[in-house]
Protein backbone atom coordinates (compact mmCIF):
# COMPACT_ATOMS: atom_id res chain seq x y z
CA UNK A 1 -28.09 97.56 -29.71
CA UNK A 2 -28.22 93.96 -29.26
CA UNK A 3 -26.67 94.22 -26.19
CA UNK A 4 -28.56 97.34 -24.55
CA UNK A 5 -32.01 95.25 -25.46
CA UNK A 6 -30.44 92.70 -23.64
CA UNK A 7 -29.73 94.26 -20.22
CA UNK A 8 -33.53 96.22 -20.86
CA UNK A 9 -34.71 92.36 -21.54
CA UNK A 10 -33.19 91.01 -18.37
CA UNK A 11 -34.53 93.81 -15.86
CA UNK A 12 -38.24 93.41 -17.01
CA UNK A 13 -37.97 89.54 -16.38
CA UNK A 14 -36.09 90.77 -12.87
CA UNK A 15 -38.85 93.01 -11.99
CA UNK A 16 -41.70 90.26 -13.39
CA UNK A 17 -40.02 87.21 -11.21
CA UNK A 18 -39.83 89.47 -8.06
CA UNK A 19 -43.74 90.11 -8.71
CA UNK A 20 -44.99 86.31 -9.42
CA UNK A 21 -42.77 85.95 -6.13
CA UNK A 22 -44.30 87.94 -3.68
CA UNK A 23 -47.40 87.65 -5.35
CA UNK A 24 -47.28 83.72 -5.38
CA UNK A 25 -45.81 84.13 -1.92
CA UNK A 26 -48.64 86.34 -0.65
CA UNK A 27 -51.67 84.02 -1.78
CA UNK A 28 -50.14 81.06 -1.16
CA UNK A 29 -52.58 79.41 1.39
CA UNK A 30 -55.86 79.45 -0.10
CA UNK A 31 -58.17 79.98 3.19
CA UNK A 32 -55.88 81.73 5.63
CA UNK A 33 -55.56 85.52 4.94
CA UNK A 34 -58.28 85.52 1.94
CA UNK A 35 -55.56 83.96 -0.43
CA UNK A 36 -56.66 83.70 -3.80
CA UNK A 37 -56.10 80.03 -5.83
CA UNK A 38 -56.13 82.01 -9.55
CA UNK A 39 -53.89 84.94 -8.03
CA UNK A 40 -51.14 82.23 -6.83
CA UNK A 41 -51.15 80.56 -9.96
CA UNK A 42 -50.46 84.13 -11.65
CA UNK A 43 -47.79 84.76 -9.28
CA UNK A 44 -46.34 81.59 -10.25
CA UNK A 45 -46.69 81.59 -13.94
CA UNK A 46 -45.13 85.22 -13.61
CA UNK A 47 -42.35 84.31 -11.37
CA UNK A 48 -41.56 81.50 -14.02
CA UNK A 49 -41.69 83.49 -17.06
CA UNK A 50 -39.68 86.31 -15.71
CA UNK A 51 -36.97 84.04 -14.73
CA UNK A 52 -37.20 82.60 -17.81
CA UNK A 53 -36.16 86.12 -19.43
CA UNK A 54 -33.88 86.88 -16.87
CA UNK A 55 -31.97 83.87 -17.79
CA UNK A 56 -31.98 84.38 -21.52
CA UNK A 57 -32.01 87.79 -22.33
CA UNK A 58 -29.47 87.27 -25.38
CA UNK A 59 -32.03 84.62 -26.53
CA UNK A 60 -34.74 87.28 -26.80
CA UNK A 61 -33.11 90.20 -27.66
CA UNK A 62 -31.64 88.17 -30.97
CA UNK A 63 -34.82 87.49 -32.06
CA UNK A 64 -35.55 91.16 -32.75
CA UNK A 65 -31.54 92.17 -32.53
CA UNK A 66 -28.92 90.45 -34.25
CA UNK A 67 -26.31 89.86 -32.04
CA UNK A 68 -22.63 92.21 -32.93
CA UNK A 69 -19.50 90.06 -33.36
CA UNK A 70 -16.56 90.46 -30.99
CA UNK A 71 -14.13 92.69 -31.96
CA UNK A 72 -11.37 89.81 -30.82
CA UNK A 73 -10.74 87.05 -28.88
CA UNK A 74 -10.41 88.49 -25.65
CA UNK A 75 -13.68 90.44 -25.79
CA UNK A 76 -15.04 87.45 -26.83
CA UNK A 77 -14.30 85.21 -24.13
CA UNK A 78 -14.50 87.51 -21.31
CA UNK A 79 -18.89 88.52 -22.74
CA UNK A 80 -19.09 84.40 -22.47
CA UNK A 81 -17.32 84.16 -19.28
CA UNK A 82 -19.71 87.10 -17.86
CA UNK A 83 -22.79 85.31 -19.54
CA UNK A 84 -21.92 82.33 -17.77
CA UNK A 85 -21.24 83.42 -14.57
CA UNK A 86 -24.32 85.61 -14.73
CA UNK A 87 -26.77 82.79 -15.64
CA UNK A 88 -25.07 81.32 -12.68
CA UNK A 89 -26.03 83.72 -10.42
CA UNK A 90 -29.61 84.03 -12.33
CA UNK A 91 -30.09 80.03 -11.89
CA UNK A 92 -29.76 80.27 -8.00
CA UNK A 93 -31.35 82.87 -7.02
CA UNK A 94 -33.98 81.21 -9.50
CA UNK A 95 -33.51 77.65 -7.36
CA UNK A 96 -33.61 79.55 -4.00
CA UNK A 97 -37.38 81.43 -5.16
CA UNK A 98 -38.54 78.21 -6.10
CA UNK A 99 -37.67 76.47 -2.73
CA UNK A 100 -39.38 79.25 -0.40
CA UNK A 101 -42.26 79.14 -2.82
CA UNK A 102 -42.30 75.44 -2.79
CA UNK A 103 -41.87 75.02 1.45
CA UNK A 104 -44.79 77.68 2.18
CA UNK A 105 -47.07 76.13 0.18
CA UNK A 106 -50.02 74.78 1.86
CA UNK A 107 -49.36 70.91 0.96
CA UNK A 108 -45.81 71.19 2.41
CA UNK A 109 -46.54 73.06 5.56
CA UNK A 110 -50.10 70.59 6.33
CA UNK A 111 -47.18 67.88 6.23
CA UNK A 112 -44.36 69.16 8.22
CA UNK A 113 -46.71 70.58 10.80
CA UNK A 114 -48.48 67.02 10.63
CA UNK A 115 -45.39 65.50 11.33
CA UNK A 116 -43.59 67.45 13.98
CA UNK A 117 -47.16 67.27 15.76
CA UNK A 118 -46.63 63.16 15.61
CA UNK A 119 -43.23 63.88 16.61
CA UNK A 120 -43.91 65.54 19.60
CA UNK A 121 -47.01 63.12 20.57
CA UNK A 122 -44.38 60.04 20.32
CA UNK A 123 -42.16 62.01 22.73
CA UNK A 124 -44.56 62.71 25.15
CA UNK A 125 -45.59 58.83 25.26
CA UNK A 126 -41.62 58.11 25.54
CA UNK A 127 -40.86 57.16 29.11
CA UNK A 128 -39.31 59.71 31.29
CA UNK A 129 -36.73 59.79 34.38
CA UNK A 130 -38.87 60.86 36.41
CA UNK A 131 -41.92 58.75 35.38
CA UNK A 132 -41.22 55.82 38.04
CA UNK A 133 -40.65 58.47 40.24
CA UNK A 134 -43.31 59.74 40.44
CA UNK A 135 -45.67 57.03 40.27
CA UNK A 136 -43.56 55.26 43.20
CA UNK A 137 -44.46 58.91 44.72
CA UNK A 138 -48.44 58.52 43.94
CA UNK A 139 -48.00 54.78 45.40
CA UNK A 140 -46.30 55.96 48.88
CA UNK A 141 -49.00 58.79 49.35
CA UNK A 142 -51.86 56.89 48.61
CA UNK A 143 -53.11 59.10 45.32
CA UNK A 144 -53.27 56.18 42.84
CA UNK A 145 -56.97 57.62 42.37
CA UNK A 146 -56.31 60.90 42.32
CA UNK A 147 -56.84 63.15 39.15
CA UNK A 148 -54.27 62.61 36.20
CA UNK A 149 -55.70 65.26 33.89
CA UNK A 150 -55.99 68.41 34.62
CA UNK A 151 -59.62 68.69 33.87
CA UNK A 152 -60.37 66.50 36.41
CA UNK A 153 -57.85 67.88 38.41
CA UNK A 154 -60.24 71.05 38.22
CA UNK A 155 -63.40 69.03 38.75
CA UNK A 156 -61.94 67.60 41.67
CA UNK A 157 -60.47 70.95 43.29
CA UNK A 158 -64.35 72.24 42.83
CA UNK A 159 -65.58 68.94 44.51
CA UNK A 160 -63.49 69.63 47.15
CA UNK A 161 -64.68 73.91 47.38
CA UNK A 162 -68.18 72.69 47.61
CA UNK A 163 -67.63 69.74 50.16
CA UNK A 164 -65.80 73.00 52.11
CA UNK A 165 -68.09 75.54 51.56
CA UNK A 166 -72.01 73.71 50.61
CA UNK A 167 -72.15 72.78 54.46
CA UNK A 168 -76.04 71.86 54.49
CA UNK A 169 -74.73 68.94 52.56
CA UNK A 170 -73.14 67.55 55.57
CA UNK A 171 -76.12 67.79 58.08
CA UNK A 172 -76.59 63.39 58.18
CA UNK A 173 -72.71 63.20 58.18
CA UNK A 174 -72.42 63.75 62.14
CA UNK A 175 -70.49 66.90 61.27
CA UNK A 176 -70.99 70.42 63.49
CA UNK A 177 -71.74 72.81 60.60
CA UNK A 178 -70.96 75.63 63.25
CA UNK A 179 -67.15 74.55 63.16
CA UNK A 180 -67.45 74.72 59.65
CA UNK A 181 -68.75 78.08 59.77
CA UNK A 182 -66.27 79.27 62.05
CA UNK A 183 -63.64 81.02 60.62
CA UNK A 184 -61.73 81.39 63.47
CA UNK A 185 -61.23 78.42 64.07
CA UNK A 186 -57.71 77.57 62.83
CA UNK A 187 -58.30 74.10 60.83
CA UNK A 188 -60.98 75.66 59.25
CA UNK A 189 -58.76 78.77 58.62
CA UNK A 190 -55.91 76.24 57.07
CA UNK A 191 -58.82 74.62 54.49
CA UNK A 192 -60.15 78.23 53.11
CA UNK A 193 -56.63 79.62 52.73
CA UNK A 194 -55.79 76.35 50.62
CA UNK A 195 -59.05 76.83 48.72
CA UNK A 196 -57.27 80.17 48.23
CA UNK A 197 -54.07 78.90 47.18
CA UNK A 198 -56.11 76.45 44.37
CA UNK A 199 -57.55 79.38 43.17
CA UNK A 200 -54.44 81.48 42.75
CA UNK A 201 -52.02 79.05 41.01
CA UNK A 202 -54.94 77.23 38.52
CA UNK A 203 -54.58 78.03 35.26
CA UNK A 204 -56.77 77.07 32.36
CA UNK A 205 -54.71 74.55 30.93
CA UNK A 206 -51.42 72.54 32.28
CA UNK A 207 -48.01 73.95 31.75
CA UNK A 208 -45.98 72.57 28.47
CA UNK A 209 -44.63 69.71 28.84
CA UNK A 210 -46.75 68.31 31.73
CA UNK A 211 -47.33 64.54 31.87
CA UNK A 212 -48.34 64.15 35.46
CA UNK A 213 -50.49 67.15 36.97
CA UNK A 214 -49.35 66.31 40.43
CA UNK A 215 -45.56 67.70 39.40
CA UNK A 216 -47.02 70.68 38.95
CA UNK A 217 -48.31 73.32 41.53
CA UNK A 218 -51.58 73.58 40.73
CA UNK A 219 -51.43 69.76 41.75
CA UNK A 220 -49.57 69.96 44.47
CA UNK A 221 -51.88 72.93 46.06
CA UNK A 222 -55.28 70.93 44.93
CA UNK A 223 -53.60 67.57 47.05
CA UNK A 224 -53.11 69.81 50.14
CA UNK A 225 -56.57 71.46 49.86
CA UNK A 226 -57.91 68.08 49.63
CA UNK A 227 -55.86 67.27 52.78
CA UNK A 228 -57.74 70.60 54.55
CA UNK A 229 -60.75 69.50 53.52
CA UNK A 230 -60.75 66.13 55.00
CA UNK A 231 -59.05 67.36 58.71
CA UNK A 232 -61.91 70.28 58.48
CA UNK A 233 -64.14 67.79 58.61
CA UNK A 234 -62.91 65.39 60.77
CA UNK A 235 -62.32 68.52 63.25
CA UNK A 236 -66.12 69.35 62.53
CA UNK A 237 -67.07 65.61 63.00
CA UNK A 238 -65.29 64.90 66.39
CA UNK A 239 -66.91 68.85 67.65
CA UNK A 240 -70.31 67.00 67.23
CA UNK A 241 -69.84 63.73 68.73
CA UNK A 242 -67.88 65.20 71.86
């Protein structure tokens, strides 16, 4: 008897430790997914007192049960041996509940994301290989001042749409808006189908990893529509003073 109300002992503290789990588990952030404070506590106090039984079953079931001698020796030893190995077992599964429980928890994920996030910002600042390369690049082309952001880099590609395209703009300038106009002309041709290109490769934000915005194509296409831009004009310009 003792040892049937054992067993029957041990699976309700089983089945109440898997509940405080997943229910500890389930409400464990207390604003994300509507997570309850008092149901996580529940979940916890179950998951505690069900291992608790789980690990003791003999314990309880001798309080209402006296506990049956071995017949002999052998029996004997081999019901402790199987205790022991069992509370083993009951003890790290126990441990490994605890840690999940303990590593989702809001506190512990706040830090670790808190910390990989000033992990990654003190990589970024690191210096790179091809840092000096590319700011010997900017130096040799003449783009100290150009955009290092990529909101700017936007503001600056629509600078450059509406120097191409807002032509009354340009009527004291000594340019020939008419070139401008022309569309068959092929320098103005080159600066809209780089106006194109801007608008096909931007995106809304810089690829991962991006510490200079002229590596990247977006940059690249916004330095060669600038580049249209200014021989459109000077085109347009020399058009009205010949």
């Amino acid at each position: 008897m003792h040892t049937l109300l054992s067993v029957v002992v041990a699976l309700a503290g089983a089945g109440l430790a898997g509940w405080g789990f997943l229910r500890a588990l389930r409400h464990r952030h207390r604003v994300a997914g509507g997570g309850s404070p008092r149901a996580r506590r529940a979940g916890l106090i179950g998951y505690a007192a069900g291992g608790l039984l789980a690990l003791l079953p003999d314990v309880v079931a001798g309080v209402v049960v006296a506990a049956s001698a071995a017949t002999n020796d052998a029996a004997a030893v081999l019901g402790t041996l199987a205790l022991f190995v069992y509370r083993c077992a009951v003890i790290l599964g126990w441990g490994i509940g605890a840690v999940v429980l303990a590593v989702t928890g809001r506190r512990f994920v706040t830090a670790v994301s808190r910390g990989l996030s000033g992990a990654r910002e003190a990589l970024d600042r690191m210096p790179r290989p091809g840092d000096r390369r590319q700011a010997r690049w900017r130096r040799e082309a003449g783009l100290e001042d150009f955009p290092r952001e990529w909101a700017a880099l936007i503001d600056h590609d629509r600078a450059l749409a509406r120097r191409l395209l807002d032509q009354g703009n340009h009527l004291e300038s000594g340019l020939d808006v008419a070139v401008l106009r022309d569309y068959s002309d092929p320098v103005t041709v080159a600066a809209m189908e780089a106006l194109v290109e801007c608008d096909r490769v931007r995106t809304p934000g810089p690829p991962p990893g991006t510490r200079d915005v002229l590596a990247t194509a977006y940059g690249q296409a916004v330095v060669r529509f600038e580049g249209a831009v200014e021989a459109a004009e000077k085109n347009a310009r020399r058009v009205g003073s010949g």
